[in-house]
N, C-alpha and C. Protein backbone atom coordinates (compact mmCIF):
# COMPACT_ATOMS: atom_id res chain seq x y z
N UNK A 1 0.82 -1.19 0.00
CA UNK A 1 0.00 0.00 0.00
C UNK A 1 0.87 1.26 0.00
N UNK A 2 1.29 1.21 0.56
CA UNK A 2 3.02 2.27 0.97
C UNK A 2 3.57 2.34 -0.45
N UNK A 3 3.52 1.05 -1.64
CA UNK A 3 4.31 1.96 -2.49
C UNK A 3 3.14 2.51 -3.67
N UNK A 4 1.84 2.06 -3.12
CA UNK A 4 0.74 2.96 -4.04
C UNK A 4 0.71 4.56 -3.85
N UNK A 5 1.13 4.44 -2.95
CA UNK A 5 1.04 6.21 -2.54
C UNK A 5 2.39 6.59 -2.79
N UNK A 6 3.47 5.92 -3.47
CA UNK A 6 5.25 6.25 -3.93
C UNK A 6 4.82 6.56 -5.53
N UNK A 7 3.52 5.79 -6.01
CA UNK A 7 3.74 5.76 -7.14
C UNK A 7 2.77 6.94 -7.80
N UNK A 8 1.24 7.16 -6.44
CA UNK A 8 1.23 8.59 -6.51
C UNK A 8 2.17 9.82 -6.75
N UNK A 9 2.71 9.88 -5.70
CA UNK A 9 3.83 10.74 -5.86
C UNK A 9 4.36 10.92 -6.80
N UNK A 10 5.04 9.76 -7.25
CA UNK A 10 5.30 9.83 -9.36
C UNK A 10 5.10 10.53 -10.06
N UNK A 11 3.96 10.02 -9.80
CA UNK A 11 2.76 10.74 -10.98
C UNK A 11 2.73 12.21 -11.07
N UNK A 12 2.52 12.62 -9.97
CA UNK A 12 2.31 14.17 -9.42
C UNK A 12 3.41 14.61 -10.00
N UNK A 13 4.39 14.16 -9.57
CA UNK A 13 6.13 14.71 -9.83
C UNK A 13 6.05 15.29 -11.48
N UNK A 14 5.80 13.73 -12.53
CA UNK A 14 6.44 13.62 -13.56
C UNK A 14 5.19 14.73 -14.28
N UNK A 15 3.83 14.90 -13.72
CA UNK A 15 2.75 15.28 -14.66
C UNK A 15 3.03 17.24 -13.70
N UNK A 16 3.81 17.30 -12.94
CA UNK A 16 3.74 18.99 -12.60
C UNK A 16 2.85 19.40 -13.02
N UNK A 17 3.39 19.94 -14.64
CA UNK A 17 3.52 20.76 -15.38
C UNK A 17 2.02 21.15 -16.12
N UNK A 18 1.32 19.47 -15.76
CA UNK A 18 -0.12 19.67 -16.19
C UNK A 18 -0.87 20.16 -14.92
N UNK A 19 -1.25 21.31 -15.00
CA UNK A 19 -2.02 21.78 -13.42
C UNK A 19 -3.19 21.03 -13.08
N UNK A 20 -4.05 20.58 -14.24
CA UNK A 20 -5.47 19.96 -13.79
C UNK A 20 -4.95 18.35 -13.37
N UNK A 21 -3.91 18.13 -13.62
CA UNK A 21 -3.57 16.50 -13.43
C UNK A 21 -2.86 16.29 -11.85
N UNK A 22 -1.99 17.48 -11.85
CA UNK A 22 -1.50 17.33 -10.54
C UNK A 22 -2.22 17.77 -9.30
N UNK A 23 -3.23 19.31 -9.46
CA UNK A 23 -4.51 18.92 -9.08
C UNK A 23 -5.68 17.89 -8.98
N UNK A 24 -5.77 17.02 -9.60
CA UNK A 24 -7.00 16.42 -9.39
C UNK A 24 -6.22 15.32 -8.72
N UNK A 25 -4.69 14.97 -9.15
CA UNK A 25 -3.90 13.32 -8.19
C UNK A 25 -4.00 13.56 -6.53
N UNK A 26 -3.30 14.82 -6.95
CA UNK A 26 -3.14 15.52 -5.36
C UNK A 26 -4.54 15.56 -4.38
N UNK A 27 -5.24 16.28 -5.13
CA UNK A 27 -6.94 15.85 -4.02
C UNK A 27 -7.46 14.40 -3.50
N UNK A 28 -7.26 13.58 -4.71
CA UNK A 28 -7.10 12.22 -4.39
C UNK A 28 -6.38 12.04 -3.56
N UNK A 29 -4.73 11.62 -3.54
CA UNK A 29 -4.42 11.56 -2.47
C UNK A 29 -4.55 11.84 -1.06
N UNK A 30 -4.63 13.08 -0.94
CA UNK A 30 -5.48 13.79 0.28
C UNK A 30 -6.38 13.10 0.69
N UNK A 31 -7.24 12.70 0.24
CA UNK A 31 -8.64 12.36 0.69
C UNK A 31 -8.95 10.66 1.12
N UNK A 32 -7.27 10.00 0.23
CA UNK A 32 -7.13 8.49 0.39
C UNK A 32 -6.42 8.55 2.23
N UNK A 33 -5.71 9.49 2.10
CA UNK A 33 -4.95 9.75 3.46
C UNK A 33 -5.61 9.61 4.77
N UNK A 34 -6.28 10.42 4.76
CA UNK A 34 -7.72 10.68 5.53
C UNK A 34 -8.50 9.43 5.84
N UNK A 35 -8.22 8.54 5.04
CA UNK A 35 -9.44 7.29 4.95
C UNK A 35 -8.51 6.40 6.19
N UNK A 36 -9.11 5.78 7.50
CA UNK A 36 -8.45 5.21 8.37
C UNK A 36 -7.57 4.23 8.33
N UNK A 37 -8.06 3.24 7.14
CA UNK A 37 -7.53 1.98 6.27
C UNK A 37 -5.93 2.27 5.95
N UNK A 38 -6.41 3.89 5.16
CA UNK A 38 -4.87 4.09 4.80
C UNK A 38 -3.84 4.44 5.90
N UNK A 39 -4.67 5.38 6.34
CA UNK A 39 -3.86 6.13 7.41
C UNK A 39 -2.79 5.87 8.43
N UNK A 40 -3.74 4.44 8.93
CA UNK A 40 -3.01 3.42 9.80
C UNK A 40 -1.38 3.09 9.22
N UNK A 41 -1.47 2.64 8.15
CA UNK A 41 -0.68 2.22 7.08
C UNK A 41 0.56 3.09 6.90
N UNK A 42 0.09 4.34 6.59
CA UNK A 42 0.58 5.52 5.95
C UNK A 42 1.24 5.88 7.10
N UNK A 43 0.71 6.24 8.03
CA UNK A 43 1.33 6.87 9.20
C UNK A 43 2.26 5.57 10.44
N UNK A 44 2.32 4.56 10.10
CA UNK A 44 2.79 4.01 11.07
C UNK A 44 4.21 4.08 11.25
N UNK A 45 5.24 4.17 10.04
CA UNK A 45 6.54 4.15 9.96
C UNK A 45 6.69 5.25 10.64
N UNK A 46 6.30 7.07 10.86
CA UNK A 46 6.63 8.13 11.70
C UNK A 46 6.52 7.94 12.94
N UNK A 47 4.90 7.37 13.32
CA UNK A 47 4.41 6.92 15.02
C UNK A 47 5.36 5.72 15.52
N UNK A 48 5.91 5.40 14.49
CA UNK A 48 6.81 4.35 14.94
C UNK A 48 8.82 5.01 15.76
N UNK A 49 8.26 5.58 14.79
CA UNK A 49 9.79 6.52 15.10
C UNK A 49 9.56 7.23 15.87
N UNK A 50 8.30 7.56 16.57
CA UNK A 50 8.47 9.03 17.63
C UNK A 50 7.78 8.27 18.48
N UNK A 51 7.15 6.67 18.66
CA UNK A 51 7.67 6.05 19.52
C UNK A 51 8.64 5.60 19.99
N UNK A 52 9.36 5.34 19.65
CA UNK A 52 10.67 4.31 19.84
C UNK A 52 11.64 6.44 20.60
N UNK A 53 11.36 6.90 20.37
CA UNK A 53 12.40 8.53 20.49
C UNK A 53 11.87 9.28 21.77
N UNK A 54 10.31 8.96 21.98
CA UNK A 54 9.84 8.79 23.06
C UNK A 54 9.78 7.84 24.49
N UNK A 55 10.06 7.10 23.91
CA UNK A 55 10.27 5.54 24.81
C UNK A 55 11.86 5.85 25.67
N UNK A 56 12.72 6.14 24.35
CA UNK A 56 14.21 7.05 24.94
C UNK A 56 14.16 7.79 25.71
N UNK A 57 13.58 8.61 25.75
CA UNK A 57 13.34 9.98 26.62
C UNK A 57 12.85 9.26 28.01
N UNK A 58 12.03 8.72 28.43
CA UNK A 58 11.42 8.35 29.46
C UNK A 58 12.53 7.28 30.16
N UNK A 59 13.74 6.56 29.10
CA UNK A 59 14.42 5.79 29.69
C UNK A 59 15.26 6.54 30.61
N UNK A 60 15.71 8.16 30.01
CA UNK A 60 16.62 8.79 30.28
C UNK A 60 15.83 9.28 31.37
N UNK A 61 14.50 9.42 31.69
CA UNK A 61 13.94 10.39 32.77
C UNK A 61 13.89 11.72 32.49
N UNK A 62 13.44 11.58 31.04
CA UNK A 62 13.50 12.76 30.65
C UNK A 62 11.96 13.08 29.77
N UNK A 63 11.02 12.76 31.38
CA UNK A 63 9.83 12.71 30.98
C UNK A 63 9.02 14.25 30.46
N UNK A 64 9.27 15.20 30.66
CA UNK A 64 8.58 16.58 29.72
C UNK A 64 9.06 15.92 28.00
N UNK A 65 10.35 15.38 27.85
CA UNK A 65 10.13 15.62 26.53
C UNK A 65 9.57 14.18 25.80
N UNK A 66 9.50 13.19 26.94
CA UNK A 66 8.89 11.93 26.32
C UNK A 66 7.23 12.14 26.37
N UNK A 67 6.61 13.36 27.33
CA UNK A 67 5.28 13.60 27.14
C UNK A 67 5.45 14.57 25.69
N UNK A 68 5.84 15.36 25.28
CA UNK A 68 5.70 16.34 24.31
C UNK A 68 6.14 14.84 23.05
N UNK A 69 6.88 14.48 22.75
CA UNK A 69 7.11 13.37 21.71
C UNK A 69 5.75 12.32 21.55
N UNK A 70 5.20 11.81 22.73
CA UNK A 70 4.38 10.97 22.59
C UNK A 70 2.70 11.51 22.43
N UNK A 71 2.61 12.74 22.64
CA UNK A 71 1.88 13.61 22.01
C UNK A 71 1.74 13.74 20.39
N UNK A 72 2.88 14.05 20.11
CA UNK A 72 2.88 13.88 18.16
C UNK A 72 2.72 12.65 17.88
N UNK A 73 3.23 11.44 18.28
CA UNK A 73 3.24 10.38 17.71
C UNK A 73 1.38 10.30 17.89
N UNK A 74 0.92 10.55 18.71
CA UNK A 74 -0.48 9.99 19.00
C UNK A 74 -1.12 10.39 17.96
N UNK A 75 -1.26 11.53 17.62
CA UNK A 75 -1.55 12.45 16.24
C UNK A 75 -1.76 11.80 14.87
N UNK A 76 -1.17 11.12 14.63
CA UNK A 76 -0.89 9.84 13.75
C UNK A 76 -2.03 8.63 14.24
N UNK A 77 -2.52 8.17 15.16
CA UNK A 77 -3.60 7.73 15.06
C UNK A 77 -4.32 7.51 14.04
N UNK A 78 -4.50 6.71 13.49
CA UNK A 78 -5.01 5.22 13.87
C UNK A 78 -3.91 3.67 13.53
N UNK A 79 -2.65 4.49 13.53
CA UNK A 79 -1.43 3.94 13.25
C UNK A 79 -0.98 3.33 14.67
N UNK A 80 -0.83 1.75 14.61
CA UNK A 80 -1.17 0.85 16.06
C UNK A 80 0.08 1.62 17.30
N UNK A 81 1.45 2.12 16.59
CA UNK A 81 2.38 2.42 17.50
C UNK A 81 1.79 4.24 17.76
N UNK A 82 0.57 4.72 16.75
CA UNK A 82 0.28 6.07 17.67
C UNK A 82 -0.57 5.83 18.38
N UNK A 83 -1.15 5.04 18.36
CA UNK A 83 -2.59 4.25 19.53
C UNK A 83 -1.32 4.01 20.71
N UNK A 84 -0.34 3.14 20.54
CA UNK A 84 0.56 3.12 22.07
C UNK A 84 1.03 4.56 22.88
N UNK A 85 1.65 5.17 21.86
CA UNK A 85 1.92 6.45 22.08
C UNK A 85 0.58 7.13 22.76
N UNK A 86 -0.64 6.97 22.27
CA UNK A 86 -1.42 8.26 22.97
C UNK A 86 -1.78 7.71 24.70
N UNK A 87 -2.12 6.17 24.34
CA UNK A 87 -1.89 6.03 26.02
C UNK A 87 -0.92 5.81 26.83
N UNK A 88 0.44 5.61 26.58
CA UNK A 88 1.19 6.33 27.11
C UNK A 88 1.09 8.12 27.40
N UNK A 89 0.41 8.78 26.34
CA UNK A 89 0.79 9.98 26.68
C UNK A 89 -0.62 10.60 27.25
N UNK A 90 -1.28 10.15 27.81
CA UNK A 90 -2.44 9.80 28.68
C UNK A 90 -2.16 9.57 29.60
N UNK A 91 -1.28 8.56 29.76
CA UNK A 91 -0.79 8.66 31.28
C UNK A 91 0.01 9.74 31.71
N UNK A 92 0.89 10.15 30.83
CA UNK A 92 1.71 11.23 31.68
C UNK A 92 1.11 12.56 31.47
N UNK A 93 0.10 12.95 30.89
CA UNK A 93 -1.00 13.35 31.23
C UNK A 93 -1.75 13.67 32.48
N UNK A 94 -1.49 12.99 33.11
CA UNK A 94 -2.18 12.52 34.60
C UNK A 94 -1.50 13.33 35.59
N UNK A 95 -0.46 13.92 34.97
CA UNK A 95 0.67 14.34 36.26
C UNK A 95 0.82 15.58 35.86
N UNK A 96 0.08 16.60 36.78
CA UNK A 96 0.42 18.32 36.36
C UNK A 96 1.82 18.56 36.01
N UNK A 97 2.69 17.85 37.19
CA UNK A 97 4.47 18.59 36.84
C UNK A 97 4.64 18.28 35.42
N UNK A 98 4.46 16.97 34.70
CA UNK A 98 4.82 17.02 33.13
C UNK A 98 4.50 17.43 32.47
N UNK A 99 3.04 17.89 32.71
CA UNK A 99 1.99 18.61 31.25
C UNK A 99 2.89 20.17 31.59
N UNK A 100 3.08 20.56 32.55
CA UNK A 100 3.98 22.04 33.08
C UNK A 100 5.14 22.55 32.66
N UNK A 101 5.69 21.39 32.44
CA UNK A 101 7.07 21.18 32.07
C UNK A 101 7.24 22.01 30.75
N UNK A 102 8.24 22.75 30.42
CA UNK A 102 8.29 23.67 29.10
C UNK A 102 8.61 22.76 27.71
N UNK A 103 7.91 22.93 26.78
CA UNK A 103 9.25 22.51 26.00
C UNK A 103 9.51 23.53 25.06
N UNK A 104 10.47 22.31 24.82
CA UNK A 104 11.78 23.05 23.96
C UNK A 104 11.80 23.11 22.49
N UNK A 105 12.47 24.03 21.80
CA UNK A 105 12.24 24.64 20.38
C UNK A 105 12.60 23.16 19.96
C-alpha cells in the first residue's frame, strides 16, 4: 500500500507541469490519506519513530520531553504504535508537573 502512494507521488512529480492533473492526483491523495484503512498504514513508519524517540526519553527520565514526543506520535492515530503512544501519553498526562514542564524549540 506504501508503495501505491510512492507511485502517486510519481505521478504528481512527472505530470507537474499539467495543473489539472497534478490537481485532481493531489486531491485524491489527500482524501485516500484521511481514509483510516490508509492512514493506519501511511502513518505508522513516523508513530513508529516518535515512539521508539519517546520511549528514549522516558528511559533517560527525561519525561517533559517523552510527554511532548508521545503527544505527536499519537496524532498519527489510527497507526497501532500512535494508539501506544497516545496512552502512554495519557498517562503522563495525569501528572500536572509534566503537562507544566516547558518545551523546547
Amino acid at each position: 500500500m506504501v508503495q501505491a502512494f510512492q507511485d502517486y507521488d510519481e505521478v504528481v512529480s512527472k505530470y507537474a507541469n499539467v495543473p489539472a492533473v497534478k490537481r485532481e492526483v493531489t486531491a485524491h491523495v489527500a482524501r485516500q490519506r484521511k481514509k483510516p484503512q490508509y492512514a493506519a498504514v501511511l502513518n505508522e513508519a513516523q508513530a513508529q519513530r516518535l515512539l521508539e524517540l519517546a520511549q528514549g526519553h522516558e528511559q533517560r527520565q527525561e519525561l517533559c520531553c517523552a510527554y511532548w514526543v508521545y503527544q505527536d506520535a499519537a496524532r498519527l492515530v489510527p497507526a497501532p504504535s500512535a494508539l501506544q503512544a497516545r496512552q502512554r501519553f495519557e498517562t503522563l498526562a495525569a501528572d500536572p508537573e509534566t503537562v507544566r514542564a516547558p518545551r523546547l524549540p
